[in-house]
PDB file of N, CA and C in Angstrom:
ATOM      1  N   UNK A   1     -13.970  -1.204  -0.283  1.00  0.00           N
ATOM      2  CA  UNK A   1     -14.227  -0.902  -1.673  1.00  0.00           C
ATOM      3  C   UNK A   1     -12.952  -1.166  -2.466  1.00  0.00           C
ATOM      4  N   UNK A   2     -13.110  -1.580  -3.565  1.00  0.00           N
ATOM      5  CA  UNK A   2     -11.736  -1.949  -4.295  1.00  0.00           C
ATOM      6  C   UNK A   2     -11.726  -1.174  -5.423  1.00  0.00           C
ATOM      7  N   UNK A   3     -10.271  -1.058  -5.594  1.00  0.00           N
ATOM      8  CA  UNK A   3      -9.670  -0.129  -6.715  1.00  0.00           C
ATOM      9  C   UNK A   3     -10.455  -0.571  -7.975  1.00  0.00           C
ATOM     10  N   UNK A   4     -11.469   1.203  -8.426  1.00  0.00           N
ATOM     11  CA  UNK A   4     -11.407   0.857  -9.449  1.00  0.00           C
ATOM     12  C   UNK A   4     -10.682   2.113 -10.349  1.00  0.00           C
ATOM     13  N   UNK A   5     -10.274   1.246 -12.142  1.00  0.00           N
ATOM     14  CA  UNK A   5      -9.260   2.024 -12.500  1.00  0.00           C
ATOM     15  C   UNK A   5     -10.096   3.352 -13.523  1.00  0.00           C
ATOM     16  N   UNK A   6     -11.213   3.108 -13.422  1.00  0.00           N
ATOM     17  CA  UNK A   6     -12.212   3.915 -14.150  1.00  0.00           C
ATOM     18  C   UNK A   6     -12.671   5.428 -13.906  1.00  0.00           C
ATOM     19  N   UNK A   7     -12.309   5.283 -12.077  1.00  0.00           N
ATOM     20  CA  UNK A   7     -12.677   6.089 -11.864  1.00  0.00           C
ATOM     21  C   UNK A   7     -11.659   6.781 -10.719  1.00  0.00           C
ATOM     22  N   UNK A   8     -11.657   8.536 -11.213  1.00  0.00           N
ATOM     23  CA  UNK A   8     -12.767   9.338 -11.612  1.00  0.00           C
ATOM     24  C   UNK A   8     -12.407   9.335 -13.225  1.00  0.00           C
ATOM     25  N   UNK A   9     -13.708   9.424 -13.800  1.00  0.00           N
ATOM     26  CA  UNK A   9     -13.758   9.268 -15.282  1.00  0.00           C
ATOM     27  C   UNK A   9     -13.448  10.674 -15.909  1.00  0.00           C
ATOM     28  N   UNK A  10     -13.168  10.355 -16.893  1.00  0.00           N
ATOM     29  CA  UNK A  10     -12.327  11.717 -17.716  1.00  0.00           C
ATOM     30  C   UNK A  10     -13.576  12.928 -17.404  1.00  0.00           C
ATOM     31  N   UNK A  11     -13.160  14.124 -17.582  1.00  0.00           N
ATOM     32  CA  UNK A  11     -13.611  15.293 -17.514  1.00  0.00           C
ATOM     33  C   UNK A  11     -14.957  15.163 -16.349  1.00  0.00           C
ATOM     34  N   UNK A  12     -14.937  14.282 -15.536  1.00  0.00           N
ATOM     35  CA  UNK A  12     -16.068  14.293 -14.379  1.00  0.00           C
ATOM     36  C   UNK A  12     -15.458  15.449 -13.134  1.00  0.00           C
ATOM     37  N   UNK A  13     -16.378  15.641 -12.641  1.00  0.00           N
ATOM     38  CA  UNK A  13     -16.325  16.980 -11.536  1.00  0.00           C
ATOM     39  C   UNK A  13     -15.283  15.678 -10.727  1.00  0.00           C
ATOM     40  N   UNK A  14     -14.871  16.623  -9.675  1.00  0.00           N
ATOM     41  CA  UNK A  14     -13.844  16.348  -8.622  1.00  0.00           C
ATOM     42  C   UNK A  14     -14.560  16.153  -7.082  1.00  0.00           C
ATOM     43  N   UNK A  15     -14.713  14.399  -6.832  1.00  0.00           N
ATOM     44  CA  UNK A  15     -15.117  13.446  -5.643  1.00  0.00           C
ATOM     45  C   UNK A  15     -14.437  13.446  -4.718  1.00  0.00           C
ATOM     46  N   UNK A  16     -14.065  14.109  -3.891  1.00  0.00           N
ATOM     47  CA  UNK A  16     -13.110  13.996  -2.580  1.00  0.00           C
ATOM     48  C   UNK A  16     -13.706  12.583  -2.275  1.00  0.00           C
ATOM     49  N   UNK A  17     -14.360  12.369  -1.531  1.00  0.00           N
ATOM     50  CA  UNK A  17     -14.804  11.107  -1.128  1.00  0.00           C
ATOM     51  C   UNK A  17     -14.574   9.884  -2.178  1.00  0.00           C
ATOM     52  N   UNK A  18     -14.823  10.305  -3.332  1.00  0.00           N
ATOM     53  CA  UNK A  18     -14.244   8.895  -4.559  1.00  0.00           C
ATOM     54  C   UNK A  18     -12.794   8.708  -4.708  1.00  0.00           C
ATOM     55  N   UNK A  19     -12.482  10.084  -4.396  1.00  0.00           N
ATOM     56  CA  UNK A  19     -11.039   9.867  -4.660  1.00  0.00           C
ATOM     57  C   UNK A  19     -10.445   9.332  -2.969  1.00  0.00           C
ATOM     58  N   UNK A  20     -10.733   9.909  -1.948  1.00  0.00           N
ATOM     59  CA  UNK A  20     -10.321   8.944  -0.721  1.00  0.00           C
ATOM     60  C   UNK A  20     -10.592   7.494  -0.782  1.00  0.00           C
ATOM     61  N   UNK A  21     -11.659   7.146  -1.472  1.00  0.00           N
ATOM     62  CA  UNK A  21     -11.613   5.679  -1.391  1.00  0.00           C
ATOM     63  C   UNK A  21     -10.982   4.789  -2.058  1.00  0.00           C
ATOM     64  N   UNK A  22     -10.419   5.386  -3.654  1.00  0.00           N
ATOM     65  CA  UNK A  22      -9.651   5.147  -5.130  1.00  0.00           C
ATOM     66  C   UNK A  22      -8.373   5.217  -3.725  1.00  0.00           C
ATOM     67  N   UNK A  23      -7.791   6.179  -3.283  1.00  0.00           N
ATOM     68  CA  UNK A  23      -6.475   6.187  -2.442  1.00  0.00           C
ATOM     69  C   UNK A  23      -6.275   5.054  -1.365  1.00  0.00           C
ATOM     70  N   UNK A  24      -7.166   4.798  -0.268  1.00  0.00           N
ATOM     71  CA  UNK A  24      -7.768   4.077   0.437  1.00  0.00           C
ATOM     72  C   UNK A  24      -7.596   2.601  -0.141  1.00  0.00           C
ATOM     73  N   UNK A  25      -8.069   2.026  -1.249  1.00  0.00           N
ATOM     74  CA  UNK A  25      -8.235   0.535  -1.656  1.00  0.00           C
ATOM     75  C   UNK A  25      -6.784   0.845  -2.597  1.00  0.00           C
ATOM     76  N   UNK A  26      -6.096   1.731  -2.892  1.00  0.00           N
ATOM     77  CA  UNK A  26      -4.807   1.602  -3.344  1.00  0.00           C
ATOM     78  C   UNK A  26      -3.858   1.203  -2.384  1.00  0.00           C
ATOM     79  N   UNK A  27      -4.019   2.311  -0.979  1.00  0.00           N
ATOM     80  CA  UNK A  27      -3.093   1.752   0.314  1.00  0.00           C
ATOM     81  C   UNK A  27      -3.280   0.401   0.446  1.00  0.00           C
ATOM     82  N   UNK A  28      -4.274  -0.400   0.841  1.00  0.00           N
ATOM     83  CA  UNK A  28      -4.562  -1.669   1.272  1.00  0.00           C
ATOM     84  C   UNK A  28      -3.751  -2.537   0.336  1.00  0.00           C
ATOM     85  N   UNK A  29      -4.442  -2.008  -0.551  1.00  0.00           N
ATOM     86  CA  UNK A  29      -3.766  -3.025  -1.741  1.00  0.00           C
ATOM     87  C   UNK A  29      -2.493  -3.449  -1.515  1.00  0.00           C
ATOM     88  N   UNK A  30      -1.066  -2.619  -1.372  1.00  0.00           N
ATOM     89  CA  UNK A  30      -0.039  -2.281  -1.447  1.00  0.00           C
ATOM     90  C   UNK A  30       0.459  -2.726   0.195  1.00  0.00           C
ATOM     91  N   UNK A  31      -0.383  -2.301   1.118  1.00  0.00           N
ATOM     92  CA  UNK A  31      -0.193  -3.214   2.327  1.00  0.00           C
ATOM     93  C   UNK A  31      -0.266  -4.671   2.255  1.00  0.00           C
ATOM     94  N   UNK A  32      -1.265  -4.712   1.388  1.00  0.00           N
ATOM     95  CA  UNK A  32      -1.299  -6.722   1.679  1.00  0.00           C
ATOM     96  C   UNK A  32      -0.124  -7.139   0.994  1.00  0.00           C
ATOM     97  N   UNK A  33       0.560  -6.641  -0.396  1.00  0.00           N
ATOM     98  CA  UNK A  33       1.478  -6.946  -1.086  1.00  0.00           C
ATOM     99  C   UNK A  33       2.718  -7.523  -0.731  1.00  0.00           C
ATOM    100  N   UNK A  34       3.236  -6.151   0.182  1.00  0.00           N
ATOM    101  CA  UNK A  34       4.407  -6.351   0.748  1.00  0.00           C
ATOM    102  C   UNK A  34       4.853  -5.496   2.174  1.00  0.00           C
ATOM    103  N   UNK A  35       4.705  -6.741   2.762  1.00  0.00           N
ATOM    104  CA  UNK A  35       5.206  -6.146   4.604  1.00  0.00           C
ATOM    105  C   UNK A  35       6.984  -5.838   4.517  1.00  0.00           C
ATOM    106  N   UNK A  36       6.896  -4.926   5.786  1.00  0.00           N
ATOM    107  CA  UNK A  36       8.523  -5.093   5.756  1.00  0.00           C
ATOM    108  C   UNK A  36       8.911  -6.621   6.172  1.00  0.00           C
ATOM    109  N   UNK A  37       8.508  -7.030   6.876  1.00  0.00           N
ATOM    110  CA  UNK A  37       9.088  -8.228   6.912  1.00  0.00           C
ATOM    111  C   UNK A  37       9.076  -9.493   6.147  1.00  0.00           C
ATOM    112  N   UNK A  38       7.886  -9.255   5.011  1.00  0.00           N
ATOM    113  CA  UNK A  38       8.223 -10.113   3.902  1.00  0.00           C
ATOM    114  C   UNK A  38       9.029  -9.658   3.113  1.00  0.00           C
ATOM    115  N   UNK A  39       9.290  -8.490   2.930  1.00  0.00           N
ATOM    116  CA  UNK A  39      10.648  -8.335   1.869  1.00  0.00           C
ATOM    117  C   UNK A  39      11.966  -8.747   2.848  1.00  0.00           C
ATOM    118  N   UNK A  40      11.873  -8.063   3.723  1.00  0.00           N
ATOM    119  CA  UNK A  40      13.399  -8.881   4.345  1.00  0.00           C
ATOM    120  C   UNK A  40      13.407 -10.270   4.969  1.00  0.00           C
ATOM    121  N   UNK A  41      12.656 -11.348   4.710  1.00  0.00           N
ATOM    122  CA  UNK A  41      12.648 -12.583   4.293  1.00  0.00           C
ATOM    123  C   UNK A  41      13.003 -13.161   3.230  1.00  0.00           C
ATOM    124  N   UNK A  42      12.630 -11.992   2.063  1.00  0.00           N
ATOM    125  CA  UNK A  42      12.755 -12.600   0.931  1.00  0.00           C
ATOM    126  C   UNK A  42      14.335 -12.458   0.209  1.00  0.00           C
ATOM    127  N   UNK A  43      14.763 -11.024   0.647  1.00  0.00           N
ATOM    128  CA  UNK A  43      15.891 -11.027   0.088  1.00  0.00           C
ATOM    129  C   UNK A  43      17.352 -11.638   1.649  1.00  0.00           C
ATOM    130  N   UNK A  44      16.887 -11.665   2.623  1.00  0.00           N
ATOM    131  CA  UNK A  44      17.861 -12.270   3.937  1.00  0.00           C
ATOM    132  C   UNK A  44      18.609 -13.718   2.920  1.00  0.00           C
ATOM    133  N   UNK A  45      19.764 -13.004   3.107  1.00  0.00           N
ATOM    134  CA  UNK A  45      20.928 -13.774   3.383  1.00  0.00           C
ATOM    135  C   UNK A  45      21.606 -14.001   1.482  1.00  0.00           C
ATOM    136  N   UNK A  46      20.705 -13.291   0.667  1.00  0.00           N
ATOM    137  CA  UNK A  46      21.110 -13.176  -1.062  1.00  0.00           C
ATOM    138  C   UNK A  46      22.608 -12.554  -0.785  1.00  0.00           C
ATOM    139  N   UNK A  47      22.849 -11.760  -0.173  1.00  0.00           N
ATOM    140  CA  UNK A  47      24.398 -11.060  -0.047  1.00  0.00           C
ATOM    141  C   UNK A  47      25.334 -12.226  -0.315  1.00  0.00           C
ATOM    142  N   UNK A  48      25.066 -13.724   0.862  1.00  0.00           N
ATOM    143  CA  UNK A  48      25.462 -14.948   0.387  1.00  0.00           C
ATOM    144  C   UNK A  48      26.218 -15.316  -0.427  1.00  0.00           C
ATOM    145  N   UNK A  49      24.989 -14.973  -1.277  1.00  0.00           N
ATOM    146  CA  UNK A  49      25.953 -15.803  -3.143  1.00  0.00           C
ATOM    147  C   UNK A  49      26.578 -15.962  -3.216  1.00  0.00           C
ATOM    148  N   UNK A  50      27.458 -14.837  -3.116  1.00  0.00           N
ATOM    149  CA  UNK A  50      29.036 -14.032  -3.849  1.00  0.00           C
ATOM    150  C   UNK A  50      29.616 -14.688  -2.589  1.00  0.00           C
ATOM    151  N   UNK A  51      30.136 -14.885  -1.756  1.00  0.00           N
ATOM    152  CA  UNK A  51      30.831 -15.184  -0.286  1.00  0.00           C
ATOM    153  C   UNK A  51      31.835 -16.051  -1.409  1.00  0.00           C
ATOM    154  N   UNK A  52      31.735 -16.636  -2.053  1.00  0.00           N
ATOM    155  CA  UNK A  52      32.765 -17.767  -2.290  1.00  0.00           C
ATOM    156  C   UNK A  52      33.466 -16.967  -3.762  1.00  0.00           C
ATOM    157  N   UNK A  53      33.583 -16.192  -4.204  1.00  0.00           N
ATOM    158  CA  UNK A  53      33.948 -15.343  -5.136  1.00  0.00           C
ATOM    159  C   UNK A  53      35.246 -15.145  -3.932  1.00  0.00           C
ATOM    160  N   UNK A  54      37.005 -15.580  -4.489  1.00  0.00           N
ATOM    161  CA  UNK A  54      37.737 -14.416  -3.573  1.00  0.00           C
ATOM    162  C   UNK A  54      38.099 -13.180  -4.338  1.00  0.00           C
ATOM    163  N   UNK A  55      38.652 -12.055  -3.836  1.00  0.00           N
ATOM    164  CA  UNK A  55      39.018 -11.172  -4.314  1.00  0.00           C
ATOM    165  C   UNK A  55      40.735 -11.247  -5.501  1.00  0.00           C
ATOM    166  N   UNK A  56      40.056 -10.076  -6.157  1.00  0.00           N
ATOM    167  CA  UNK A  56      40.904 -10.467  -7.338  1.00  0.00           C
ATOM    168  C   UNK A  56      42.208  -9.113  -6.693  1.00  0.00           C
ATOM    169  N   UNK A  57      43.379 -10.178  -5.977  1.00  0.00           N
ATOM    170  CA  UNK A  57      44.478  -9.357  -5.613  1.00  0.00           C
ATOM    171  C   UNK A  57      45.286  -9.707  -6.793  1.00  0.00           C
ATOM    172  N   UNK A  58      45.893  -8.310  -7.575  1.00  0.00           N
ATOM    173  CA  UNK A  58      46.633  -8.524  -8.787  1.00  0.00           C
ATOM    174  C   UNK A  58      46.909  -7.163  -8.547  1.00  0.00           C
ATOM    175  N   UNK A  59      47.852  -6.570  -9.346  1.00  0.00           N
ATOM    176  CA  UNK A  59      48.340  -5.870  -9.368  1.00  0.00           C
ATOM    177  C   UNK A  59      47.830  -5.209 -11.524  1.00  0.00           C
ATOM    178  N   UNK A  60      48.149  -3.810 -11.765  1.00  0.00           N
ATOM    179  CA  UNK A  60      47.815  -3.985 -12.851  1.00  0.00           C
ATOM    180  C   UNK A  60      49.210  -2.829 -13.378  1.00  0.00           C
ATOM    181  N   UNK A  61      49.675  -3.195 -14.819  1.00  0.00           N
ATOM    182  CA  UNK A  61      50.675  -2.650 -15.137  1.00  0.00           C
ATOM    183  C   UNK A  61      50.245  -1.202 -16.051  1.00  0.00           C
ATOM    184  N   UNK A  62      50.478  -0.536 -16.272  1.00  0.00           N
ATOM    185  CA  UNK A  62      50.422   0.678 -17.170  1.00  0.00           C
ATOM    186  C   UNK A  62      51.092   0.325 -18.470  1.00  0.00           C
ATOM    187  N   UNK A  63      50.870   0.039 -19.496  1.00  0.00           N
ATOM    188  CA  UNK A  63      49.137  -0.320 -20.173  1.00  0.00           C
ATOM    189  C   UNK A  63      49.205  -1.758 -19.485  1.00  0.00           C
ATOM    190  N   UNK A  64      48.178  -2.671 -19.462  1.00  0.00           N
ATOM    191  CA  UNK A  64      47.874  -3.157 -18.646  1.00  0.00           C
ATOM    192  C   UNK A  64      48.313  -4.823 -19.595  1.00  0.00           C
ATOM    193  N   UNK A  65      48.549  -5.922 -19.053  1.00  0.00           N
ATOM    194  CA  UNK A  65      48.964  -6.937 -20.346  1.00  0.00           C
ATOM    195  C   UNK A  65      47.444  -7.645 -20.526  1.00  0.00           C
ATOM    196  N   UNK A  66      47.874  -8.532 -21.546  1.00  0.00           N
ATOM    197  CA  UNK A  66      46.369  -9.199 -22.135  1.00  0.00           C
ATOM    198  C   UNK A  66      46.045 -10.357 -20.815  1.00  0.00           C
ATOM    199  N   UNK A  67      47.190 -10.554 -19.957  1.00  0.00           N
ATOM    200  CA  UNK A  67      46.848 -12.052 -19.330  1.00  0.00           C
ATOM    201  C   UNK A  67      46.374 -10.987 -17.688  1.00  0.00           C
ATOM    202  N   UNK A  68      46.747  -9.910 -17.482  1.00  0.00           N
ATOM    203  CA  UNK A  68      46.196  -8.823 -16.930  1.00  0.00           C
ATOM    204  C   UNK A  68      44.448  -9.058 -17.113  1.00  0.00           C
ATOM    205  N   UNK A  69      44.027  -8.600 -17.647  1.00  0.00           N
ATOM    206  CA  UNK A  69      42.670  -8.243 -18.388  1.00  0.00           C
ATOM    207  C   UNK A  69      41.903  -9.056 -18.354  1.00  0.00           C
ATOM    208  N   UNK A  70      42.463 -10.689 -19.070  1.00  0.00           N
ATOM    209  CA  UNK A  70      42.123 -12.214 -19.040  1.00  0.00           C
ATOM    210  C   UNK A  70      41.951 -12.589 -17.545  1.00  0.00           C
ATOM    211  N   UNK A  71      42.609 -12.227 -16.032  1.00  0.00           N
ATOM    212  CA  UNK A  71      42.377 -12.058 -15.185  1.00  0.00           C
ATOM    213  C   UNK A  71      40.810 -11.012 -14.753  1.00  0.00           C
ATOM    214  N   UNK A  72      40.953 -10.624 -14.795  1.00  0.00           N
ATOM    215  CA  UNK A  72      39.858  -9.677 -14.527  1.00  0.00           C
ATOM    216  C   UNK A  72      38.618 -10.127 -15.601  1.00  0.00           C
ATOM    217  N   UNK A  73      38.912 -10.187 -16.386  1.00  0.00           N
ATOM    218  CA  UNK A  73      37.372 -11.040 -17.168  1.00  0.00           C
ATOM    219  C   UNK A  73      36.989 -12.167 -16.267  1.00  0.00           C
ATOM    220  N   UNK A  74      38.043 -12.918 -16.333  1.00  0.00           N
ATOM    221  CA  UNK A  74      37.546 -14.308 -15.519  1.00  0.00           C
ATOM    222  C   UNK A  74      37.231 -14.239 -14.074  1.00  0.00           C
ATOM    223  N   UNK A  75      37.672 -13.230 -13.321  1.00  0.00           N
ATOM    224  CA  UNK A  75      36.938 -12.945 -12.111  1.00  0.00           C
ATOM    225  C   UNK A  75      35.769 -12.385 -12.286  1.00  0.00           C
ATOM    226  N   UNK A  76      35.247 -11.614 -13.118  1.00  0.00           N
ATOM    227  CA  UNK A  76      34.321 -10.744 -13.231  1.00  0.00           C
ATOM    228  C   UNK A  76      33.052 -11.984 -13.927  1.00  0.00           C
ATOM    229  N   UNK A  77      33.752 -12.891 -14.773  1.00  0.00           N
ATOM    230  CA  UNK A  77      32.526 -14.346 -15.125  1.00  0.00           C
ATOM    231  C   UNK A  77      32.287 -14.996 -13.578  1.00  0.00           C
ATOM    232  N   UNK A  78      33.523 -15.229 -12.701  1.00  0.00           N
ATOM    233  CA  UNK A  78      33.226 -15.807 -11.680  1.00  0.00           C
ATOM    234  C   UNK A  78      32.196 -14.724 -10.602  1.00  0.00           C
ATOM    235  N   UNK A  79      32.133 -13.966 -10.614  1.00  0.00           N
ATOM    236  CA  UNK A  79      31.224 -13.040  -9.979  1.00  0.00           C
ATOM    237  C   UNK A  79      29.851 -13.202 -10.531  1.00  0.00           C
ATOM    238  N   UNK A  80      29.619 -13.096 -11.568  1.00  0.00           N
ATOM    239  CA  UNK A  80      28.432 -13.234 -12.590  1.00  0.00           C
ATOM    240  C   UNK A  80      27.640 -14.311 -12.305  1.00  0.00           C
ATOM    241  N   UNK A  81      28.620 -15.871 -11.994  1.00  0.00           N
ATOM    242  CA  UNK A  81      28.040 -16.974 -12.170  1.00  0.00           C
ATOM    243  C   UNK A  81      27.334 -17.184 -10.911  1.00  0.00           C
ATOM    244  N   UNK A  82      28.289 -16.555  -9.950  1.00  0.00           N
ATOM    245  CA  UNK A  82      28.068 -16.747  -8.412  1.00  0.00           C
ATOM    246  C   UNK A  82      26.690 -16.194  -7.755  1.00  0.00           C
ATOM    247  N   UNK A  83      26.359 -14.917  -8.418  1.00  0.00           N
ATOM    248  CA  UNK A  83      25.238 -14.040  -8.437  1.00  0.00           C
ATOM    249  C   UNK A  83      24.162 -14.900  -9.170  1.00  0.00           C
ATOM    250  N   UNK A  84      23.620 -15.668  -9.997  1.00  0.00           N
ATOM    251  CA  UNK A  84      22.731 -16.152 -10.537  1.00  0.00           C
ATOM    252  C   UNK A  84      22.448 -17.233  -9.441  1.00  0.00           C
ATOM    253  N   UNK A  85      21.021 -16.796  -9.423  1.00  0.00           N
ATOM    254  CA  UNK A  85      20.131 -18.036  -8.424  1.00  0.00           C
ATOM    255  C   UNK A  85      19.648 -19.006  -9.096  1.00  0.00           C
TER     256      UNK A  85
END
């Protein structure tokens, strides 16, 4: 039986059995959707991306300078760009 969204209809008495089956064709539903192993197909190996991003070794001064900062922006674009599929 498949989800319907109608029912149980407003102010109607209370269907144990309508409502197991409303629950029932919701599980299925949601099973066919997504297995564990199609999600970890889908996202395997996205960590990836970033691999070629290196780390931003700098040091930072108290207050910090503008070419400081200009560093860290531009790593933080290179992170950004690296992440987009």
């Amino acid at each position: 039986m498949p989800f319907d969204p109608t029912k149980p209809a407003n102010n109607s008495l209370n269907s144990p059995a309508e409502m197991r089956d409303q629950l029932t064709s919701l599980n299925d539903d949601i099973q066919q959707r997504a297995t564990s192993n199609a999600i970890a197909s889908a996202i395997a190996g996205t960590s990836n991306n970033s691999n070629g991003v290196g780390n931003l070794s700098m040091g930072v001064s108290d207050p910090p300078t503008q070419g400081e900062v200009q560093a860290i922006a531009d790593k933080l674009d290179e992170l950004i760009n690296a992440r987009r599929r």
